[in-house]
PDB file of N, CA and C in Angstrom:
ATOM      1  N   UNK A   1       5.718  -8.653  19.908  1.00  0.00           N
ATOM      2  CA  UNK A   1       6.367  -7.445  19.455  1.00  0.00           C
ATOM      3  C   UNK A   1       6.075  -6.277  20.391  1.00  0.00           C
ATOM      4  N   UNK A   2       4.378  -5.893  20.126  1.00  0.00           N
ATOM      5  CA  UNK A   2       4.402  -4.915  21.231  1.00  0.00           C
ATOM      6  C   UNK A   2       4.836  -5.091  23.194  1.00  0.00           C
ATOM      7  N   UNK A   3       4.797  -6.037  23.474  1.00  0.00           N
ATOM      8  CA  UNK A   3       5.746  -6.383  24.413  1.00  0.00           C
ATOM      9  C   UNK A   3       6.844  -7.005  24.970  1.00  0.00           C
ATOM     10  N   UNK A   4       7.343  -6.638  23.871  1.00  0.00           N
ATOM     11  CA  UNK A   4       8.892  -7.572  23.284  1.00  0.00           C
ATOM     12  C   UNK A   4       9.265  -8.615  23.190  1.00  0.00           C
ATOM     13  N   UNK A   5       8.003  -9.339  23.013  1.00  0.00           N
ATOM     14  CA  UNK A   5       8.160 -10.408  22.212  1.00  0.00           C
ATOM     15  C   UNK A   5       8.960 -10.989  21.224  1.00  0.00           C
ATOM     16  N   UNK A   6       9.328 -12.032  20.860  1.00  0.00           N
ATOM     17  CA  UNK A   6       9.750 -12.352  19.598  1.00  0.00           C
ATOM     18  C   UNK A   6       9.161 -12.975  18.682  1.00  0.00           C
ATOM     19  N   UNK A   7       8.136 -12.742  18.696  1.00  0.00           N
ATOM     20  CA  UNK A   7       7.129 -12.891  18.214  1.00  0.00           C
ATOM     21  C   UNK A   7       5.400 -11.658  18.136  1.00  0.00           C
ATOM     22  N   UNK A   8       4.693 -12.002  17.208  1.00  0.00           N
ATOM     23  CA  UNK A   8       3.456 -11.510  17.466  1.00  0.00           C
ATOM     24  C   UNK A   8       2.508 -12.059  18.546  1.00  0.00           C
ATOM     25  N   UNK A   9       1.915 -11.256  18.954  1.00  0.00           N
ATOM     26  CA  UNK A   9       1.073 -11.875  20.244  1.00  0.00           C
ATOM     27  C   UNK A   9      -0.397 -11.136  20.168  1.00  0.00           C
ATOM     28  N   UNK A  10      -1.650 -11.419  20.460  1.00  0.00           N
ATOM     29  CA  UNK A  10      -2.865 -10.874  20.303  1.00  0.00           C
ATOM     30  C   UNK A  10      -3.018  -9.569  20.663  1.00  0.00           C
ATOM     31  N   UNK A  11      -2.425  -8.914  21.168  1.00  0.00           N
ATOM     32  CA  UNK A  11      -1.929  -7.579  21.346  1.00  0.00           C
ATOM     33  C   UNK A  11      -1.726  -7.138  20.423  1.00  0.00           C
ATOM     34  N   UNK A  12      -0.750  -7.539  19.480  1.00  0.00           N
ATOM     35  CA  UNK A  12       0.236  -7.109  18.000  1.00  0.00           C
ATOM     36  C   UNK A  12      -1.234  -7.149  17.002  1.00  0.00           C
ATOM     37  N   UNK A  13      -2.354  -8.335  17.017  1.00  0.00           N
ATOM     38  CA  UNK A  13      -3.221  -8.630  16.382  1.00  0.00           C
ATOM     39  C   UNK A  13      -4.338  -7.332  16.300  1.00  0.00           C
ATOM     40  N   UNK A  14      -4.341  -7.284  17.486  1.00  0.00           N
ATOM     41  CA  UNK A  14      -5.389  -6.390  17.797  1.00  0.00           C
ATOM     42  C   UNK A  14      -5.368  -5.071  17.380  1.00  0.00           C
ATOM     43  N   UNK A  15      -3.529  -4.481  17.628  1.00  0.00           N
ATOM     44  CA  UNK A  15      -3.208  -2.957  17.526  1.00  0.00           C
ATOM     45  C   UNK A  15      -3.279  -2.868  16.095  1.00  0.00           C
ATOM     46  N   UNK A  16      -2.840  -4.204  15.147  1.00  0.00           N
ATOM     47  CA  UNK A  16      -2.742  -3.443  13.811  1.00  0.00           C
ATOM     48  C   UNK A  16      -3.722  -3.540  13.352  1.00  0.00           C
ATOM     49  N   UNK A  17      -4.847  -4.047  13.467  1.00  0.00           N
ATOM     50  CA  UNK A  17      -6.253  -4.140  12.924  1.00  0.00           C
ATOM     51  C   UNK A  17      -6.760  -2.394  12.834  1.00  0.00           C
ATOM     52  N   UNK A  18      -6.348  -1.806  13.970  1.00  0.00           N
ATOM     53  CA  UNK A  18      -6.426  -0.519  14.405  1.00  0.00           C
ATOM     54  C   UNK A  18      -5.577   0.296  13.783  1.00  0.00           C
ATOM     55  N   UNK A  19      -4.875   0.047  13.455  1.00  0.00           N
ATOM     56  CA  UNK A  19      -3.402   1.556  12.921  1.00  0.00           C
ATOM     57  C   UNK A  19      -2.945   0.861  11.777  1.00  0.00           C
ATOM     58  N   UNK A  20      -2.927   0.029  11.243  1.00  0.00           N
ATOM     59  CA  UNK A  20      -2.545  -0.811  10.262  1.00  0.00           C
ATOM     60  C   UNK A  20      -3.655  -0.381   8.809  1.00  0.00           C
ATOM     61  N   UNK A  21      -5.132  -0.701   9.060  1.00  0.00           N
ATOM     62  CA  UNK A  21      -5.464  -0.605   8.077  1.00  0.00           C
ATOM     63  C   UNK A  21      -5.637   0.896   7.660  1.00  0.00           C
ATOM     64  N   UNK A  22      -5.004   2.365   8.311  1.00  0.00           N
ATOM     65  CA  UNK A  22      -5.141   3.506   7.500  1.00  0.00           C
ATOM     66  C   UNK A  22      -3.641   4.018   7.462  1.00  0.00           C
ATOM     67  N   UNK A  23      -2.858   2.668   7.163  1.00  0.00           N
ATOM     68  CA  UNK A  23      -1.847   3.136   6.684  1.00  0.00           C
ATOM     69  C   UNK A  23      -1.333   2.869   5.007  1.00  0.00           C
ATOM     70  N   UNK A  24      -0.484   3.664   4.727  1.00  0.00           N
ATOM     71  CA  UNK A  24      -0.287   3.533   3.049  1.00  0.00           C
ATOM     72  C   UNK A  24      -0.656   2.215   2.258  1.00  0.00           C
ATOM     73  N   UNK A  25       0.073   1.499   3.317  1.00  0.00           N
ATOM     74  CA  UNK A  25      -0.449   0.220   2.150  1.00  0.00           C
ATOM     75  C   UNK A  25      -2.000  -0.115   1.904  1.00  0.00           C
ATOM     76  N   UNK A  26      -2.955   0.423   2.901  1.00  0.00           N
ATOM     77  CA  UNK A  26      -4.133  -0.067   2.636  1.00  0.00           C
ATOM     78  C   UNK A  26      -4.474   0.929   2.305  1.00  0.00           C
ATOM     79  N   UNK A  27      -5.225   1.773   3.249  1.00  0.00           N
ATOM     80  CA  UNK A  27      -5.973   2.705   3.031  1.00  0.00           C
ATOM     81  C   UNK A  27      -5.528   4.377   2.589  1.00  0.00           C
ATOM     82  N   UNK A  28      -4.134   4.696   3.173  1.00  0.00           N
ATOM     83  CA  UNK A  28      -3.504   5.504   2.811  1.00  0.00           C
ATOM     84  C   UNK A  28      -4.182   6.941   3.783  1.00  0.00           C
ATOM     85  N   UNK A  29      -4.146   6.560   4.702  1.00  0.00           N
ATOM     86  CA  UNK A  29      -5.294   8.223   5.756  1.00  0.00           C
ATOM     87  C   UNK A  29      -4.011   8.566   6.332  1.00  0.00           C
ATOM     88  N   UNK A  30      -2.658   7.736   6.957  1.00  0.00           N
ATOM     89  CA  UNK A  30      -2.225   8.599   7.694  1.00  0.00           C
ATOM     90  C   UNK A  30      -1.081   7.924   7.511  1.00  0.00           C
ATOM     91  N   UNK A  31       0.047   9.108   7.547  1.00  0.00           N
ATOM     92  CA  UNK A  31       1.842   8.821   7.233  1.00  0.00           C
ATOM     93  C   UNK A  31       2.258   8.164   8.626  1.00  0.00           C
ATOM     94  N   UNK A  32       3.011   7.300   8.747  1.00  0.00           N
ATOM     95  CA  UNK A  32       3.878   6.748   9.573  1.00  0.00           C
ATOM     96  C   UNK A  32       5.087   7.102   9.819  1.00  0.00           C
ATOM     97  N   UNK A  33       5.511   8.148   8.659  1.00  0.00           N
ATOM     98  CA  UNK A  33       6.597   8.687   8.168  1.00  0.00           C
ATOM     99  C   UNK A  33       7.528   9.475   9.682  1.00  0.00           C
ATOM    100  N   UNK A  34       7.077   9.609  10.245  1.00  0.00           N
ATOM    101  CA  UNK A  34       7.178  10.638  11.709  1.00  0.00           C
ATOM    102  C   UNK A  34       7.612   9.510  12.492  1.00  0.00           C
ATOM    103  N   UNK A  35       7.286   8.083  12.472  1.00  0.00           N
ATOM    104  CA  UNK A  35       7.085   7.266  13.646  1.00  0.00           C
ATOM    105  C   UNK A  35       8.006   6.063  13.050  1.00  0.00           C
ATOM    106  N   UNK A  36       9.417   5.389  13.100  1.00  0.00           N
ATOM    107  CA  UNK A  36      10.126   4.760  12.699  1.00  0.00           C
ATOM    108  C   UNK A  36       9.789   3.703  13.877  1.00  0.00           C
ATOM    109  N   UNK A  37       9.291   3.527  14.653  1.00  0.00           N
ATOM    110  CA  UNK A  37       9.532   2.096  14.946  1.00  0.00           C
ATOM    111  C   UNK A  37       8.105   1.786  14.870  1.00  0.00           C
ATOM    112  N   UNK A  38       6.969   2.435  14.662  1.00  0.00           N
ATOM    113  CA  UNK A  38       5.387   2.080  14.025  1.00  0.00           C
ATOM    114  C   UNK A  38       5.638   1.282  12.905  1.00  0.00           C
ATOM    115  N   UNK A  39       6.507   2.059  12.082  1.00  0.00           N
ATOM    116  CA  UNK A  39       6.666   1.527  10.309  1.00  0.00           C
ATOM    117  C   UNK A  39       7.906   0.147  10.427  1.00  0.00           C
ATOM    118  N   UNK A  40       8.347  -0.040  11.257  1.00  0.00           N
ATOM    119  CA  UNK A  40       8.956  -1.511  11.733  1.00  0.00           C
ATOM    120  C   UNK A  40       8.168  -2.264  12.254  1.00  0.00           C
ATOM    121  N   UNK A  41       7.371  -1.839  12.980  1.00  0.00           N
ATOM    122  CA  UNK A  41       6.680  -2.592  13.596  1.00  0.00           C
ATOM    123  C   UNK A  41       5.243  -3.511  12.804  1.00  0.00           C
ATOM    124  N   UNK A  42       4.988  -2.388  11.903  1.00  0.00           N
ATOM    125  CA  UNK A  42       3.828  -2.761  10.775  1.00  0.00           C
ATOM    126  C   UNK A  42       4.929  -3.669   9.864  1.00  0.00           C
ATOM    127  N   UNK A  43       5.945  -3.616   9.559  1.00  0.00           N
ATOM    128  CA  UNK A  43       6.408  -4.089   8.450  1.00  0.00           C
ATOM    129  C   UNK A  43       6.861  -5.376   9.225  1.00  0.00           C
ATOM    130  N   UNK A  44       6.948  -5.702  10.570  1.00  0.00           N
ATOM    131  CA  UNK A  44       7.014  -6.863  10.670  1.00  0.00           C
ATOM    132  C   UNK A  44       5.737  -8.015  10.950  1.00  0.00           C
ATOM    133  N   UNK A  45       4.894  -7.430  11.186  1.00  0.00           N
ATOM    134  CA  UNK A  45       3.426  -7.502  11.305  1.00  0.00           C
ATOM    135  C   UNK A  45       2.374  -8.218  10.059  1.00  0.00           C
ATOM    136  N   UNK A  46       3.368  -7.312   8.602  1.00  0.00           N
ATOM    137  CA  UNK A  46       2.816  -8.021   6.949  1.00  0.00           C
ATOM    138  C   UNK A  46       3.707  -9.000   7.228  1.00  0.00           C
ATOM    139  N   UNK A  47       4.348  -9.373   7.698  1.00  0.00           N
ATOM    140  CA  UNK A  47       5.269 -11.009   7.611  1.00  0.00           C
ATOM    141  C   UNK A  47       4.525 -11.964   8.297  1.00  0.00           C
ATOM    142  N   UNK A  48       3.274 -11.906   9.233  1.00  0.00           N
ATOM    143  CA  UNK A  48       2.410 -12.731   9.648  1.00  0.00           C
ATOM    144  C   UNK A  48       1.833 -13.355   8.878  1.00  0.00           C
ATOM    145  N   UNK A  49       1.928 -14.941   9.186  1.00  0.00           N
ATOM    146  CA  UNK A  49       0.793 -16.005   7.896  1.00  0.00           C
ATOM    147  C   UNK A  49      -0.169 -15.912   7.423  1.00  0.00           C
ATOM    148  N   UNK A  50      -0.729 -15.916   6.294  1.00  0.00           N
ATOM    149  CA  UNK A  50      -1.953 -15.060   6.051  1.00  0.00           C
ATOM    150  C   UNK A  50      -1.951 -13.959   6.197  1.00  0.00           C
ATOM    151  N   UNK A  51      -1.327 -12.362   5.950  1.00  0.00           N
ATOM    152  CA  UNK A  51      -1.638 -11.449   6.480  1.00  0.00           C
ATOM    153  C   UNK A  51      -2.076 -10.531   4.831  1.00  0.00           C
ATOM    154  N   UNK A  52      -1.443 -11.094   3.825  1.00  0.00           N
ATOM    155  CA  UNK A  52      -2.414 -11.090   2.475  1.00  0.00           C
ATOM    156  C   UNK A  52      -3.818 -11.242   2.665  1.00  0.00           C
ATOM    157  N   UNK A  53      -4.172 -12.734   2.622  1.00  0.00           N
ATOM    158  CA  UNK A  53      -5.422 -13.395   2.488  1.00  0.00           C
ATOM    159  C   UNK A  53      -6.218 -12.822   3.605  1.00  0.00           C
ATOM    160  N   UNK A  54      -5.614 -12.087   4.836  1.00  0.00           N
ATOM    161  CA  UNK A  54      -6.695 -11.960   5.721  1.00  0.00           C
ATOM    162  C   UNK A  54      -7.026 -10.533   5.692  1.00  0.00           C
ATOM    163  N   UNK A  55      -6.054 -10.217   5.038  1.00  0.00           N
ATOM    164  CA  UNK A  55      -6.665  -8.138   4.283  1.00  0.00           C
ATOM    165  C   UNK A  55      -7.035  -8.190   2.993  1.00  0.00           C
ATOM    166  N   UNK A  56      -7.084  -9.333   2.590  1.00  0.00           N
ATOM    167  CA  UNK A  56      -8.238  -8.959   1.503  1.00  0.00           C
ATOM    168  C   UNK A  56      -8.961  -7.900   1.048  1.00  0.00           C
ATOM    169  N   UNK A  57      -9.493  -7.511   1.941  1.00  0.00           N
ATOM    170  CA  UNK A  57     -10.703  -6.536   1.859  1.00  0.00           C
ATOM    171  C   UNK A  57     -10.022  -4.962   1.655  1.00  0.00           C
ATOM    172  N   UNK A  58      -8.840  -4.919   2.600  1.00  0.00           N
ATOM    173  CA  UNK A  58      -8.615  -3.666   2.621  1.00  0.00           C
ATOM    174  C   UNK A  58      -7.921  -3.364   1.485  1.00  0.00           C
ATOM    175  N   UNK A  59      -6.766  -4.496   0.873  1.00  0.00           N
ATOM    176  CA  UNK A  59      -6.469  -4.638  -0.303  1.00  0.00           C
ATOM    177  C   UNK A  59      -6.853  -4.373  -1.617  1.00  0.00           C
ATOM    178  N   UNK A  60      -8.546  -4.731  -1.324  1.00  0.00           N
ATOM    179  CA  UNK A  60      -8.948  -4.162  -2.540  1.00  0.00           C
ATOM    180  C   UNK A  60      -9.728  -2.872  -2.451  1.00  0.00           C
ATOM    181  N   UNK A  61     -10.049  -2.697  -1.043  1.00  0.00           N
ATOM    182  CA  UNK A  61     -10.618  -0.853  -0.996  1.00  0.00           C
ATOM    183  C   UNK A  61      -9.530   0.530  -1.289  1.00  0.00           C
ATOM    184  N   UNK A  62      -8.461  -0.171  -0.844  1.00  0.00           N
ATOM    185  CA  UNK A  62      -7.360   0.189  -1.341  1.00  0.00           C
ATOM    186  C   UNK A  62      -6.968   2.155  -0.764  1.00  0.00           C
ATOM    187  N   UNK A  63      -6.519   3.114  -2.077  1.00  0.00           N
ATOM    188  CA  UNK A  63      -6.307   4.256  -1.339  1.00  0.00           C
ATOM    189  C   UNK A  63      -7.383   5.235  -1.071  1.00  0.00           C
ATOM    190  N   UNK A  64      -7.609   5.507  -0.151  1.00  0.00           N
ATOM    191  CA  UNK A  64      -8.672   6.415   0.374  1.00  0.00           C
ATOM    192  C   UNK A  64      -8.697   8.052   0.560  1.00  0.00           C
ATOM    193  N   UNK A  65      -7.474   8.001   0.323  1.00  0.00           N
ATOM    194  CA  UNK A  65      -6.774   9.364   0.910  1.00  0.00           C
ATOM    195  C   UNK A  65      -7.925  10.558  -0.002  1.00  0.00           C
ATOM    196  N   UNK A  66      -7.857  10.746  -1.069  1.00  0.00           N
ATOM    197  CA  UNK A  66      -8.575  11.314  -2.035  1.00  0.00           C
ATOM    198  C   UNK A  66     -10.326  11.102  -1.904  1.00  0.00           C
ATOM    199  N   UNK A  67     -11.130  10.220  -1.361  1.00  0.00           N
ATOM    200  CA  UNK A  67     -12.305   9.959  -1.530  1.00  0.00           C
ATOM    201  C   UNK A  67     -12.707  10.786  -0.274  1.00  0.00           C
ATOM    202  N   UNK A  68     -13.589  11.434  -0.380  1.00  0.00           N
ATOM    203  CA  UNK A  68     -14.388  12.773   0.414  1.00  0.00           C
ATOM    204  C   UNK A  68     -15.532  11.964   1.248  1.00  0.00           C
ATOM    205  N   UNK A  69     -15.924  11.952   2.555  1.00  0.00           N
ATOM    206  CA  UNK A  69     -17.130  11.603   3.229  1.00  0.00           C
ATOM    207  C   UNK A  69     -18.651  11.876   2.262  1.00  0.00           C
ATOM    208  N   UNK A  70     -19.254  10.733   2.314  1.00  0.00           N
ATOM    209  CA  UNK A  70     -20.284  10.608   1.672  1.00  0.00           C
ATOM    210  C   UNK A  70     -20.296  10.220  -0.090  1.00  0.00           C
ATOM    211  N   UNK A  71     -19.057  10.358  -0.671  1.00  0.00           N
ATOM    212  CA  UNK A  71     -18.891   9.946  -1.616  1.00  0.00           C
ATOM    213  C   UNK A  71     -19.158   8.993  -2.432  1.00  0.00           C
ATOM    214  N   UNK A  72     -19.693   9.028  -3.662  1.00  0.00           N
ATOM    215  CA  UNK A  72     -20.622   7.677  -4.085  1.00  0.00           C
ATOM    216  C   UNK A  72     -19.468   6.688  -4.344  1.00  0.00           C
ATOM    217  N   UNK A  73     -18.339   7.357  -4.619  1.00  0.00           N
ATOM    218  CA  UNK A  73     -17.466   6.146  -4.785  1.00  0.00           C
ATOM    219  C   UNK A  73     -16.960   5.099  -3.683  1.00  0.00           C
ATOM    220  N   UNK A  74     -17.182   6.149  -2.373  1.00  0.00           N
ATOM    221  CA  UNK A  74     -16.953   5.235  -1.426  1.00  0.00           C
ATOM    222  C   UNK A  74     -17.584   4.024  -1.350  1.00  0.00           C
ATOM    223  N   UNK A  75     -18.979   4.530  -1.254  1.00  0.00           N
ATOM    224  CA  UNK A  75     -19.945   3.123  -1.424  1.00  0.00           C
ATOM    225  C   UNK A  75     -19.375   1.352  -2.744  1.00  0.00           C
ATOM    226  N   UNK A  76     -19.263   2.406  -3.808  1.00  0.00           N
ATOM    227  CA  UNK A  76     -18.386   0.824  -4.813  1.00  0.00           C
ATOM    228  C   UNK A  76     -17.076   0.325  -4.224  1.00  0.00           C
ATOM    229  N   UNK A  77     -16.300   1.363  -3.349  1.00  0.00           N
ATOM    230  CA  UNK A  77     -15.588   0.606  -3.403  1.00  0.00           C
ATOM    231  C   UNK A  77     -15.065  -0.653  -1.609  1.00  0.00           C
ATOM    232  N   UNK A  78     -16.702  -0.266  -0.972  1.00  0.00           N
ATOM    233  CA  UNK A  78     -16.697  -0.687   0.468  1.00  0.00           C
ATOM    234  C   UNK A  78     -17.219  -2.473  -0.206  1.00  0.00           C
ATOM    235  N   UNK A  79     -18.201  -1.757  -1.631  1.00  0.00           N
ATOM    236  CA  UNK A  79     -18.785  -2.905  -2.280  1.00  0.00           C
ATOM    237  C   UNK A  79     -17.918  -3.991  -2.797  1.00  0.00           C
ATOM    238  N   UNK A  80     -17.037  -3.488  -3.525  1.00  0.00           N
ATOM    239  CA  UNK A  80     -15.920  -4.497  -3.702  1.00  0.00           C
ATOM    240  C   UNK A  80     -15.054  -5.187  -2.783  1.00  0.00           C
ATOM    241  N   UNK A  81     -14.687  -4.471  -2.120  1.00  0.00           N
ATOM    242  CA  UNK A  81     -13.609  -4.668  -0.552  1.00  0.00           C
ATOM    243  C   UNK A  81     -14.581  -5.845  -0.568  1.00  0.00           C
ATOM    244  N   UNK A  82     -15.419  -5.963   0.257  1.00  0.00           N
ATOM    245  CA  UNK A  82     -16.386  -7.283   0.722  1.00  0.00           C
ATOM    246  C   UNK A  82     -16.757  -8.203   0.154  1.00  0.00           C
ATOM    247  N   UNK A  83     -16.597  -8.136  -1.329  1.00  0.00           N
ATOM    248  CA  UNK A  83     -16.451  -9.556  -2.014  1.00  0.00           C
ATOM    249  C   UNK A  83     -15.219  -9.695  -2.022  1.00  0.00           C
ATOM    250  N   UNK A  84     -14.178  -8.950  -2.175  1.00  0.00           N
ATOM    251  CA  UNK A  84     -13.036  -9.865  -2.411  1.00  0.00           C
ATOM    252  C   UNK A  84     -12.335  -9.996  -0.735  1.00  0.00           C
ATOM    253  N   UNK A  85     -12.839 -10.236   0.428  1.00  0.00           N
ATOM    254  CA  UNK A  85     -12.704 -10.249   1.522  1.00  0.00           C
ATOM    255  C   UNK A  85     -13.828 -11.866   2.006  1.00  0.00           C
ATOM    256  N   UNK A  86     -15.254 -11.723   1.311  1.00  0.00           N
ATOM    257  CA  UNK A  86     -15.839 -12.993   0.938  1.00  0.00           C
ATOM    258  C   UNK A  86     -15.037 -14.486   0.049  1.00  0.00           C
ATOM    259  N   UNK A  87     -14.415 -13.016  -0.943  1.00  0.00           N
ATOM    260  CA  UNK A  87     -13.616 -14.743  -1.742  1.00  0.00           C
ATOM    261  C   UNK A  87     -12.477 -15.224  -0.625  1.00  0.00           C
ATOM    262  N   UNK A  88     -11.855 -13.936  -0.561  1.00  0.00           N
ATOM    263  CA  UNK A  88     -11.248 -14.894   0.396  1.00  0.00           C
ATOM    264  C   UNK A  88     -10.854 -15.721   1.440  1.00  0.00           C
ATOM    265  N   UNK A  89     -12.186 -15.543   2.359  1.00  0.00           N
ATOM    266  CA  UNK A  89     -12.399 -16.205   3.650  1.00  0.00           C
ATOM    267  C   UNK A  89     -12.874 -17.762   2.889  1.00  0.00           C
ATOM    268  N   UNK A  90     -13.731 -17.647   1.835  1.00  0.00           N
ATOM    269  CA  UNK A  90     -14.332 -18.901   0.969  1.00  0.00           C
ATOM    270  C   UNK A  90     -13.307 -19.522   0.699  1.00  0.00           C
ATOM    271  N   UNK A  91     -12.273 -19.081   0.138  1.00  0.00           N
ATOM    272  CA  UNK A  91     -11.405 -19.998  -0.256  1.00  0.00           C
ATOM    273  C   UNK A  91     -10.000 -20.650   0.697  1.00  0.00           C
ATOM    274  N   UNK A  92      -9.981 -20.221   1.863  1.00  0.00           N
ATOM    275  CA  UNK A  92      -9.154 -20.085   3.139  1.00  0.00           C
ATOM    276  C   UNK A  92     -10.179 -21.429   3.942  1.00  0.00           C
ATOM    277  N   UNK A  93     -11.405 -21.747   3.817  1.00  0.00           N
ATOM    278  CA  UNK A  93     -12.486 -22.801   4.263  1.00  0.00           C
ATOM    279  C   UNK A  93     -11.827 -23.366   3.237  1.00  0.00           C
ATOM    280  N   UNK A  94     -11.385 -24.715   3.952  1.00  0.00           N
ATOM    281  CA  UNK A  94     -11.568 -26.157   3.647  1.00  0.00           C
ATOM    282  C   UNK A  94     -13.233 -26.986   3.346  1.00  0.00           C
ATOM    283  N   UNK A  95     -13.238 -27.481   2.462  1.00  0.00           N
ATOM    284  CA  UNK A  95     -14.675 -27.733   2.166  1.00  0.00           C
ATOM    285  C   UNK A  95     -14.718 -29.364   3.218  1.00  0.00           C
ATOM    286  N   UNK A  96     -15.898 -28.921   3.655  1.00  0.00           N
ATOM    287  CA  UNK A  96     -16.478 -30.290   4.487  1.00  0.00           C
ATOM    288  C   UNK A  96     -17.713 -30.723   3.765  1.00  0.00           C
ATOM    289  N   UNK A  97     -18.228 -32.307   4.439  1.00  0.00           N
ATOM    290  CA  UNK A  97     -18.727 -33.039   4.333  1.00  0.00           C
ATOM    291  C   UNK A  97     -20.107 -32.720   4.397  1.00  0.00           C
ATOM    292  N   UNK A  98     -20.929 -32.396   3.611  1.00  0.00           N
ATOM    293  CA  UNK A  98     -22.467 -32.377   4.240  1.00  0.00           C
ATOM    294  C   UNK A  98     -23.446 -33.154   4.085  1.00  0.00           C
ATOM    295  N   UNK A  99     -23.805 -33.374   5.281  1.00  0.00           N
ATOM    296  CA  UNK A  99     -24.638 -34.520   5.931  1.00  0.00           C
ATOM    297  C   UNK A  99     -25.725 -34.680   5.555  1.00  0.00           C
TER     298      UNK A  99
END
């Protein structure tokens, strides 16, 4: 995508890890609203396999916009993000054999 691809490429992986998770759907820090081919570009980006199961975490830390630096709530809710980012790497493992 980011190099016109037709497809995603580790580039695409990399940038939205970066600009992806403080946007509305996750975290909610910053509008895209200004930038029409960012918000295409992210929206083709959630169509990647796994791209649920592998935001987990941010999914459940969810909107941020409102929570103030140092905030105790921040802390519960970095706490939650990481178990349900744990369940779901746990359950994404295929269980093996132990020896």
């Amino acid at each position: 995508f980011i190099g016109g691809a037709d497809q995603f490429t580790i580039a695409d992986l990399m940038a939205y890890e970066e600009v992806g998770e403080l946007a509305p759907h996750f975290m909610n820090l910053v509008s895209y609203q200004p930038y029409p081919k960012i918000k295409s570009w992210m929206s083709r980006m959630q169509q990647a396999p796994y791209h649920t199961e592998a935001h987990a975490a941010l999914y459940a830390m969810g909107d941020l916009s409102s929570v103030l630096p140092g905030d105790k709530q921040l802390m519960k809710l970095v706490g939650t993000a990481s178990k349900a980012g744990m369940v779901a790497l746990s359950s994404a493992i295929e269980p093996t054999s132990r020896l």
